[in-house]
PDB file of N, CA and C in Angstrom:
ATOM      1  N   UNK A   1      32.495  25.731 -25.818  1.00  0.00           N
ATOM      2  CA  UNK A   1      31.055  25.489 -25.833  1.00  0.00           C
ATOM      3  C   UNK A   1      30.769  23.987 -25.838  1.00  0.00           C
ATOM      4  N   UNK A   2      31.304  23.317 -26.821  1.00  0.00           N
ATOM      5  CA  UNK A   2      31.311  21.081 -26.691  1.00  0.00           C
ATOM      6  C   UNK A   2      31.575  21.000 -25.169  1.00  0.00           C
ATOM      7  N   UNK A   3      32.936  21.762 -24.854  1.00  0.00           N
ATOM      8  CA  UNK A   3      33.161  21.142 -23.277  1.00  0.00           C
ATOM      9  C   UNK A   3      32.187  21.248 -22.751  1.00  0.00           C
ATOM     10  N   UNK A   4      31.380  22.568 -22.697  1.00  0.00           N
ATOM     11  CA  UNK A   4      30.287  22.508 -21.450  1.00  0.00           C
ATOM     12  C   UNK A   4      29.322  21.836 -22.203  1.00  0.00           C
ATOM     13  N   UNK A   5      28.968  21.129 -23.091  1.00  0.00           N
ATOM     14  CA  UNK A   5      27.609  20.487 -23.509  1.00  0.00           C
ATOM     15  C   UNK A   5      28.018  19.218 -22.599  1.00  0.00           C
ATOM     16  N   UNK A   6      29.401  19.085 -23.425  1.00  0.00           N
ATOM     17  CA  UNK A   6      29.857  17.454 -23.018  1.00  0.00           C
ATOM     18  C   UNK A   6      29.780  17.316 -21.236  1.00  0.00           C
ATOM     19  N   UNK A   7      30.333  18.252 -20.625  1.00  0.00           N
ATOM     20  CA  UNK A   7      30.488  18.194 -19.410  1.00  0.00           C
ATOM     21  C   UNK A   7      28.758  18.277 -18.231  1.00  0.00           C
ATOM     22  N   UNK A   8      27.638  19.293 -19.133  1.00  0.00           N
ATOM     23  CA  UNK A   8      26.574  18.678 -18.499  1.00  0.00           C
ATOM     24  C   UNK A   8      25.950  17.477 -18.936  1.00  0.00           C
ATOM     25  N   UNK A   9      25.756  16.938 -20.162  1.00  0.00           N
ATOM     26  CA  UNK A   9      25.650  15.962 -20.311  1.00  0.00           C
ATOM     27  C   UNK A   9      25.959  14.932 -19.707  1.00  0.00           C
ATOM     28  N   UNK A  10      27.351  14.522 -19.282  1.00  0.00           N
ATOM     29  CA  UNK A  10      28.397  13.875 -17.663  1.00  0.00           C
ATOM     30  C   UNK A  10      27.675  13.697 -16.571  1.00  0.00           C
ATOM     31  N   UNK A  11      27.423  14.683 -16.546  1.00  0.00           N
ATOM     32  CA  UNK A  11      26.787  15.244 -15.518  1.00  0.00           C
ATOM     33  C   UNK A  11      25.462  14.990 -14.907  1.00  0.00           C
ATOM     34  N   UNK A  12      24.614  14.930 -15.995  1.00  0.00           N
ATOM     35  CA  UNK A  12      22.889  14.675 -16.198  1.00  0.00           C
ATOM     36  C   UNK A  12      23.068  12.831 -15.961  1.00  0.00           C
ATOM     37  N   UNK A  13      23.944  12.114 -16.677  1.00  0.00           N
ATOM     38  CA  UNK A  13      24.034  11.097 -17.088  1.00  0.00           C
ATOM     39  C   UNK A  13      24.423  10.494 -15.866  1.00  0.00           C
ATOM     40  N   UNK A  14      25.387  10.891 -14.906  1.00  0.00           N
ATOM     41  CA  UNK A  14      25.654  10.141 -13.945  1.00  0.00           C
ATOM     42  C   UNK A  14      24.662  10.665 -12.411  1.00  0.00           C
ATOM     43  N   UNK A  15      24.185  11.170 -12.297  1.00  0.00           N
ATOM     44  CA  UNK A  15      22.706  12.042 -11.677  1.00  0.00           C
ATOM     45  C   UNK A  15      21.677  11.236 -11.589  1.00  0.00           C
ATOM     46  N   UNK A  16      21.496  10.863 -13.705  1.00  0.00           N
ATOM     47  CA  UNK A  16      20.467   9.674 -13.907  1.00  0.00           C
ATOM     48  C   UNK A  16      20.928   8.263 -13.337  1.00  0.00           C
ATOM     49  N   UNK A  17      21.759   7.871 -13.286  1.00  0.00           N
ATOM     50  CA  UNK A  17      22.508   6.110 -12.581  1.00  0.00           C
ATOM     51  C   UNK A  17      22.486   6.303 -11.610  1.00  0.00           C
ATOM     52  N   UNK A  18      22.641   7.496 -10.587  1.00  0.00           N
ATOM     53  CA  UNK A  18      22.969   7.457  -9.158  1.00  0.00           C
ATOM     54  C   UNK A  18      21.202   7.656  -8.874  1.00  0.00           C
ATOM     55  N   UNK A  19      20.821   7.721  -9.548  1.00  0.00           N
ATOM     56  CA  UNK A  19      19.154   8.667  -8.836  1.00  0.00           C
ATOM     57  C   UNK A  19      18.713   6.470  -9.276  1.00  0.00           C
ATOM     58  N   UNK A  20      18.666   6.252 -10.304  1.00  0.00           N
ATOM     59  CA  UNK A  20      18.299   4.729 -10.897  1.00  0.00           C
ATOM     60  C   UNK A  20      19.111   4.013 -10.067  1.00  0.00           C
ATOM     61  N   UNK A  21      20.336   3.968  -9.561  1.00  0.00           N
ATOM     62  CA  UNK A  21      20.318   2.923  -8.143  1.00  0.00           C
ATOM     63  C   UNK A  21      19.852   2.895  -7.059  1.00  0.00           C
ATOM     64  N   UNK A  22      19.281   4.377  -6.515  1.00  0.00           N
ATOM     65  CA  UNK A  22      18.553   4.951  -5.175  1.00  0.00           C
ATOM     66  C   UNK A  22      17.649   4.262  -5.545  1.00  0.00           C
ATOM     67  N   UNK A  23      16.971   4.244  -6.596  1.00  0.00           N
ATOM     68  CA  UNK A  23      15.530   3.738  -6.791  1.00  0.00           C
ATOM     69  C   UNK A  23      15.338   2.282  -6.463  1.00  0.00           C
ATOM     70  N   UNK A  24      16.574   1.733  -6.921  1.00  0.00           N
ATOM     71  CA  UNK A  24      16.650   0.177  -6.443  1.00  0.00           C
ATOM     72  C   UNK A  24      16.799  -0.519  -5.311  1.00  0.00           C
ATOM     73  N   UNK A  25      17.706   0.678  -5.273  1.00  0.00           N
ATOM     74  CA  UNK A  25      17.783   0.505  -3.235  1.00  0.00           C
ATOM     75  C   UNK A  25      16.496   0.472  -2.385  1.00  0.00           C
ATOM     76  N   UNK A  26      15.352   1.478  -3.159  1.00  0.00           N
ATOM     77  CA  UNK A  26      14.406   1.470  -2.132  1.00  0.00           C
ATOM     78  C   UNK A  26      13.920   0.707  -2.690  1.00  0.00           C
ATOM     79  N   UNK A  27      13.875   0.006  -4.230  1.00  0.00           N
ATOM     80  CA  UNK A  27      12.927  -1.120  -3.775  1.00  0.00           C
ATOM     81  C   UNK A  27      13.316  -2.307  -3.068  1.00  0.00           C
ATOM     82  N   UNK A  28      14.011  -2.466  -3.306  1.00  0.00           N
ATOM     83  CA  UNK A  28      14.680  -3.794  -2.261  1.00  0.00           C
ATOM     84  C   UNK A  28      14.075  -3.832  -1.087  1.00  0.00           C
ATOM     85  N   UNK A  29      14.500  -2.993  -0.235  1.00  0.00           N
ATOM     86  CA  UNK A  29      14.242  -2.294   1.242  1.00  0.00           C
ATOM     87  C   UNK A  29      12.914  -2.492   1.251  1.00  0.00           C
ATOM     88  N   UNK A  30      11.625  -1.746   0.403  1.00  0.00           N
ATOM     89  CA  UNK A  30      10.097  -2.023   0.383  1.00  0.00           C
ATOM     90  C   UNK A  30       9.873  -3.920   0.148  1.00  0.00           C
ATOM     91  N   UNK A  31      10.511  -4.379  -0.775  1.00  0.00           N
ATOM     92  CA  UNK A  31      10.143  -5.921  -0.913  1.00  0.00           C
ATOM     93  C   UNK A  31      10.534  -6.586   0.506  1.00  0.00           C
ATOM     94  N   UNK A  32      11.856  -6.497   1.331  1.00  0.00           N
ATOM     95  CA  UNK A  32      12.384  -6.875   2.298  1.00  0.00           C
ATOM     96  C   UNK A  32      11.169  -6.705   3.528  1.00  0.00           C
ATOM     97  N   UNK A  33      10.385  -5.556   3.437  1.00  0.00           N
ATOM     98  CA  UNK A  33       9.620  -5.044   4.615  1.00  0.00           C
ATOM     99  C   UNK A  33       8.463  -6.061   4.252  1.00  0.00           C
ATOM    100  N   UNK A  34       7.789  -6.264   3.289  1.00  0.00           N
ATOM    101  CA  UNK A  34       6.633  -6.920   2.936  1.00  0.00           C
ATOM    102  C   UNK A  34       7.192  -8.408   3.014  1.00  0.00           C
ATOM    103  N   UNK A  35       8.358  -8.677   3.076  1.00  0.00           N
ATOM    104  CA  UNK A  35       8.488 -10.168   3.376  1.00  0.00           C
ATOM    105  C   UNK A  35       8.702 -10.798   5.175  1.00  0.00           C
ATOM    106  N   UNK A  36       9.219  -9.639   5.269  1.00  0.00           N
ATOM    107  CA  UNK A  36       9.258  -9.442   6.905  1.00  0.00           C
ATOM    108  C   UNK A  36       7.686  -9.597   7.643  1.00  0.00           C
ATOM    109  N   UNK A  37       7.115  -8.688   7.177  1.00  0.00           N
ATOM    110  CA  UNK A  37       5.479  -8.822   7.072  1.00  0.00           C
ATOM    111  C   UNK A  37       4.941  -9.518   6.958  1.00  0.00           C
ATOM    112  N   UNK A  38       5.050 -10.612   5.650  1.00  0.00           N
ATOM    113  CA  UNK A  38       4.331 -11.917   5.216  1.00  0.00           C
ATOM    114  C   UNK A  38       4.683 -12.997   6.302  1.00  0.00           C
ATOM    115  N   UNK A  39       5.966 -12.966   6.731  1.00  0.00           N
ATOM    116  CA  UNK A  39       6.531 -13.873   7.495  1.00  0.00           C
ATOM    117  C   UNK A  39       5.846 -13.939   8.750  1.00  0.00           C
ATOM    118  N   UNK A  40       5.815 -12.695   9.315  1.00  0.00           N
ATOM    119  CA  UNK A  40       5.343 -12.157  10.749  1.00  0.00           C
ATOM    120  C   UNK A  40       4.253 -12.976  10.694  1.00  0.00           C
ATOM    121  N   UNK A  41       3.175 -12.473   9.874  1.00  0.00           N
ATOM    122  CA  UNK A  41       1.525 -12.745   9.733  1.00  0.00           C
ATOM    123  C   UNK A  41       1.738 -14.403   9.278  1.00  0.00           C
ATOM    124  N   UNK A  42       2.331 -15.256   8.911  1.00  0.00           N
ATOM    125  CA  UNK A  42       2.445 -16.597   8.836  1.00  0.00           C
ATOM    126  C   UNK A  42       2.320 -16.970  10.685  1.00  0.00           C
ATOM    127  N   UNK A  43       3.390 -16.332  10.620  1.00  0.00           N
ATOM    128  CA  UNK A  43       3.636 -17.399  11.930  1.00  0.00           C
ATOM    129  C   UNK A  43       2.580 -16.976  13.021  1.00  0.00           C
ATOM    130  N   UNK A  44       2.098 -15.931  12.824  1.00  0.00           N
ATOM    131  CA  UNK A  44       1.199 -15.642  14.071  1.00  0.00           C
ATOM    132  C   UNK A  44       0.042 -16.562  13.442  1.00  0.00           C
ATOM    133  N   UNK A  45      -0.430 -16.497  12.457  1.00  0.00           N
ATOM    134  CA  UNK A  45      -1.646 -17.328  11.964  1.00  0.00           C
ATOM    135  C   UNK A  45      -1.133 -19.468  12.354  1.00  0.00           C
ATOM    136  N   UNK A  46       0.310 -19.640  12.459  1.00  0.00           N
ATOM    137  CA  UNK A  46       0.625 -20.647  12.987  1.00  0.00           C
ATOM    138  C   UNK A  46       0.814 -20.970  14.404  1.00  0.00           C
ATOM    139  N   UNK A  47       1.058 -19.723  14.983  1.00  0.00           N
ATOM    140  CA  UNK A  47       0.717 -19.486  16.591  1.00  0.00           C
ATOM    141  C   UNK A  47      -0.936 -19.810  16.792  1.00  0.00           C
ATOM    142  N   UNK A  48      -1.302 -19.195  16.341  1.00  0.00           N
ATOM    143  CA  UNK A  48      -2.813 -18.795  16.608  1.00  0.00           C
ATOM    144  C   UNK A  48      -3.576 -20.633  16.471  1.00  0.00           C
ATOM    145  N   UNK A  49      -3.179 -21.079  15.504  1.00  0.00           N
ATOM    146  CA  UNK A  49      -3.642 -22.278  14.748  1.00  0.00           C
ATOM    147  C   UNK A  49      -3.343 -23.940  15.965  1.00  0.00           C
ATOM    148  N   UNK A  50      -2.387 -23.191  16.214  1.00  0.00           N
ATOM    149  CA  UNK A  50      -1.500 -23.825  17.591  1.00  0.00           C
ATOM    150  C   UNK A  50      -2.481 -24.089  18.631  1.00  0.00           C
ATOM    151  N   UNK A  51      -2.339 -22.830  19.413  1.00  0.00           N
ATOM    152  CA  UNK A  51      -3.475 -22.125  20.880  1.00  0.00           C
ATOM    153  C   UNK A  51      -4.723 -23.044  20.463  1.00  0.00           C
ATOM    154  N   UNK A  52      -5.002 -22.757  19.260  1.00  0.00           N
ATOM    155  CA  UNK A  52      -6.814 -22.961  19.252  1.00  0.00           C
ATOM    156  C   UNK A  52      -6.810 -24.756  18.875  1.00  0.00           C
ATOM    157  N   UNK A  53      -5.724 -25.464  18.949  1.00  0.00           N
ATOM    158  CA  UNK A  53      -5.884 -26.900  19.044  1.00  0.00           C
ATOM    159  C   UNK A  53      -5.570 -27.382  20.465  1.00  0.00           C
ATOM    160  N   UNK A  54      -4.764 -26.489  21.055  1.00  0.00           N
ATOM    161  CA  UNK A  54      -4.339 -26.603  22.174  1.00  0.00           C
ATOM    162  C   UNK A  54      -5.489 -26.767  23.139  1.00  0.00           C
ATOM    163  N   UNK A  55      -6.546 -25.461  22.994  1.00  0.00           N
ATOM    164  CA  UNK A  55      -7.502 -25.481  23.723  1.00  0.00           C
ATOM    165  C   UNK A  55      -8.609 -26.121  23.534  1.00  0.00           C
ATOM    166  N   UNK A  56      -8.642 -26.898  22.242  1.00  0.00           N
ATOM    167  CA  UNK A  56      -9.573 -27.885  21.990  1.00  0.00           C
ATOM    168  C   UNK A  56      -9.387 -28.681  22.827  1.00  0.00           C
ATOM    169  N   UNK A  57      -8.289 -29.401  22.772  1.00  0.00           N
ATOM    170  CA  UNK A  57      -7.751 -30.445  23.130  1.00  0.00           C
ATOM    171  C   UNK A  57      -7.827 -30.608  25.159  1.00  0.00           C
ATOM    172  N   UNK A  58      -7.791 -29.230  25.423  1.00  0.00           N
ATOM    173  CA  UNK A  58      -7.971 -29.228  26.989  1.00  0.00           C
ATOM    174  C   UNK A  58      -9.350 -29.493  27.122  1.00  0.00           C
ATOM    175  N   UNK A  59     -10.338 -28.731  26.459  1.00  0.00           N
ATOM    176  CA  UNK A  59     -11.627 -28.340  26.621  1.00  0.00           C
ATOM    177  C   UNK A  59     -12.709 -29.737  26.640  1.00  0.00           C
ATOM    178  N   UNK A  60     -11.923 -30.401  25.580  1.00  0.00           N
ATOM    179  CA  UNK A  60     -12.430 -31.654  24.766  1.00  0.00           C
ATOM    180  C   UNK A  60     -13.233 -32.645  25.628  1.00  0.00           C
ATOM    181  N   UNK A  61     -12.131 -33.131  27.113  1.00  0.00           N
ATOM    182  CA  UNK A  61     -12.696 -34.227  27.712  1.00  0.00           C
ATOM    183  C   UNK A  61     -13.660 -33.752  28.485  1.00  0.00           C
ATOM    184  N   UNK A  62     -13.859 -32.793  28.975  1.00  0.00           N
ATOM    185  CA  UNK A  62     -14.983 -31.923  30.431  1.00  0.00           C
ATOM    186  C   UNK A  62     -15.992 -32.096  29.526  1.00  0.00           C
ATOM    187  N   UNK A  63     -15.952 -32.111  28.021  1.00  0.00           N
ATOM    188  CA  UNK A  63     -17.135 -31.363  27.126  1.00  0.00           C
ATOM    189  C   UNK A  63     -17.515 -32.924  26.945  1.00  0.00           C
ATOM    190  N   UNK A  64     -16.707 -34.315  26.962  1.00  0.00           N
ATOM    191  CA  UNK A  64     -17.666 -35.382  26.506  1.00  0.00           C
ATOM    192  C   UNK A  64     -17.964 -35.688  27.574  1.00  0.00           C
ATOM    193  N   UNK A  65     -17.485 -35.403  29.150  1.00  0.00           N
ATOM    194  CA  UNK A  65     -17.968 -35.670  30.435  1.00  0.00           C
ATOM    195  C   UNK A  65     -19.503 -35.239  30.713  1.00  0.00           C
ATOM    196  N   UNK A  66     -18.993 -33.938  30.623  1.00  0.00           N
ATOM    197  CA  UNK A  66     -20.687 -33.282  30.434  1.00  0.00           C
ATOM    198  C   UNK A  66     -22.216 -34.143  29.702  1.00  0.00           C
ATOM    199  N   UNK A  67     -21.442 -34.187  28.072  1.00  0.00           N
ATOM    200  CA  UNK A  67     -22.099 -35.057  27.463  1.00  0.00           C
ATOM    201  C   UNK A  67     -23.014 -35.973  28.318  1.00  0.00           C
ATOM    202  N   UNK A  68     -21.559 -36.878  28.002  1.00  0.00           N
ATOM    203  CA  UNK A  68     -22.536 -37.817  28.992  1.00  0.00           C
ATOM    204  C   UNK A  68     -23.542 -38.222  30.031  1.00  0.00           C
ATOM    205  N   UNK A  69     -22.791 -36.633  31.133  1.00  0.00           N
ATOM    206  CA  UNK A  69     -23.858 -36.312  32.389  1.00  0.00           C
ATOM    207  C   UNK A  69     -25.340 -36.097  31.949  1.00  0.00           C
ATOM    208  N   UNK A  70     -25.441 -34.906  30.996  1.00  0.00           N
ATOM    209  CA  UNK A  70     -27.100 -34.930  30.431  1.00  0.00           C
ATOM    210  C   UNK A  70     -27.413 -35.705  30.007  1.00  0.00           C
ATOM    211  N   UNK A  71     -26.488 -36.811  29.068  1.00  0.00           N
ATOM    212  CA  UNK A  71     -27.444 -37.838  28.211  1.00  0.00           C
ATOM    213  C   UNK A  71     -27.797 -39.246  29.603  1.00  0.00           C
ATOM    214  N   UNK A  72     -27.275 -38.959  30.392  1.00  0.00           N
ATOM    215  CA  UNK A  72     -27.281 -40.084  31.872  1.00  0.00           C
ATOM    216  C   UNK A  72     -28.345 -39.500  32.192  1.00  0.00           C
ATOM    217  N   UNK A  73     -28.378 -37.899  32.281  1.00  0.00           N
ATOM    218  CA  UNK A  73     -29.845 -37.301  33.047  1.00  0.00           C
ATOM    219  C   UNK A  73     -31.162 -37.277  32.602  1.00  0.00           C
ATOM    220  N   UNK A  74     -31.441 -37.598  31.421  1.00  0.00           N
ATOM    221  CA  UNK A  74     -31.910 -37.947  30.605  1.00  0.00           C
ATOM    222  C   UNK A  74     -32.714 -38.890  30.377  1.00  0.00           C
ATOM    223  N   UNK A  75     -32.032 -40.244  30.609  1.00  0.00           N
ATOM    224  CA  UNK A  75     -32.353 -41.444  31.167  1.00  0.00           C
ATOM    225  C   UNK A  75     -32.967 -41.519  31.968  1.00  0.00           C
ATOM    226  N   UNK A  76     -32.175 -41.010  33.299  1.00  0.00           N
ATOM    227  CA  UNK A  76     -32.954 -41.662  34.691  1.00  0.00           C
ATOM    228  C   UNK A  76     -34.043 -40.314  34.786  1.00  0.00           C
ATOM    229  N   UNK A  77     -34.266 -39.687  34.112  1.00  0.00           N
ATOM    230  CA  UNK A  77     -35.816 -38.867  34.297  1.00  0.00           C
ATOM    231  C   UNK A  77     -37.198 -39.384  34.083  1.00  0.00           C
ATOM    232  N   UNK A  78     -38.016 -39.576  35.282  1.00  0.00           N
ATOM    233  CA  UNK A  78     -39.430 -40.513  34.655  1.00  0.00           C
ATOM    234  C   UNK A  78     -39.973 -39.467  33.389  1.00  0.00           C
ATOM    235  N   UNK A  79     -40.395 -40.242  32.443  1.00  0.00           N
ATOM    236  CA  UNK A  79     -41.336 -39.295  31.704  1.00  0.00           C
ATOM    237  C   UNK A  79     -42.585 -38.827  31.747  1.00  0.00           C
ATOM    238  N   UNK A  80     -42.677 -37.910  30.942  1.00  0.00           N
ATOM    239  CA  UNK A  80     -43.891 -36.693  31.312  1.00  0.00           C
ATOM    240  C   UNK A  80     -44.756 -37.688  30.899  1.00  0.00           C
ATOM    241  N   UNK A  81     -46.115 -37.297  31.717  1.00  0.00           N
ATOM    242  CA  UNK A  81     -47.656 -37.626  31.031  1.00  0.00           C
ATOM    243  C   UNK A  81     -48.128 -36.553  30.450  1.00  0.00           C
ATOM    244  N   UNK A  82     -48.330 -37.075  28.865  1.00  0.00           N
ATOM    245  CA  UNK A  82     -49.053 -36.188  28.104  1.00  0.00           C
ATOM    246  C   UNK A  82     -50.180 -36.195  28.273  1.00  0.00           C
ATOM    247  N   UNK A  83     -50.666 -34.474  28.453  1.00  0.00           N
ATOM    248  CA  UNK A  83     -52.342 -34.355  28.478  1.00  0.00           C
ATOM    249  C   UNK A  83     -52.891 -34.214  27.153  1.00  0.00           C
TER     250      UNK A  83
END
C-alpha cells in the first residue's frame, strides 16, 4: 500500500515539473514572438520615417519654386480699384 502511495506520488510530482517546464517553454516562445513583433513595428515605423523625409526632401524645391512663382505673380499684378 506505501509503494503505491509512494509510487503515485512519483508520479504526480514528476507530471507537475514536466507540465512547469512546458509552461516555460511556452512562455519563452510567447515573449520571443512579441519581441519579433516589437522589432518588426520599429523598423517599419523607421522605414516609414525614412520615405516621408525622403519625399520631403524631393517635394521641397518645386514647392519653394512655386512659392516664389505666386509671390512674383503677385507683384507684377496692377492693383484693383476699390469702389
Amino acid at each position: 500500500m506505501v509503494v503505491v502511495v509512494l509510487a503515485v506520488m512519483i508520479v504526480v510530482i514528476v507530471v507537475i515539473v514536466v507540465m512547469m517546464i512546458m509552461v516555460v517553454v511556452m512562455v519563452m516562445m510567447v515573449v520571443m514572438v512579441v519581441a519579433v513583433i516589437v522589432v518588426a513595428f520599429r523598423t517599419a515605423d523607421m522605414i516609414r520615417i525614412v520615405v516621408i523625409e525622403e519625399v520631403r526632401i524631393v517635394f521641397q524645391r518645386p514647392f519653394e519654386i512655386e512659392g516664389a512663382l505666386v509671390q512674383d505673380l503677385g507683384r507684377s499684378t496692377p492693383e484693383r480699384v476699390v469702389e
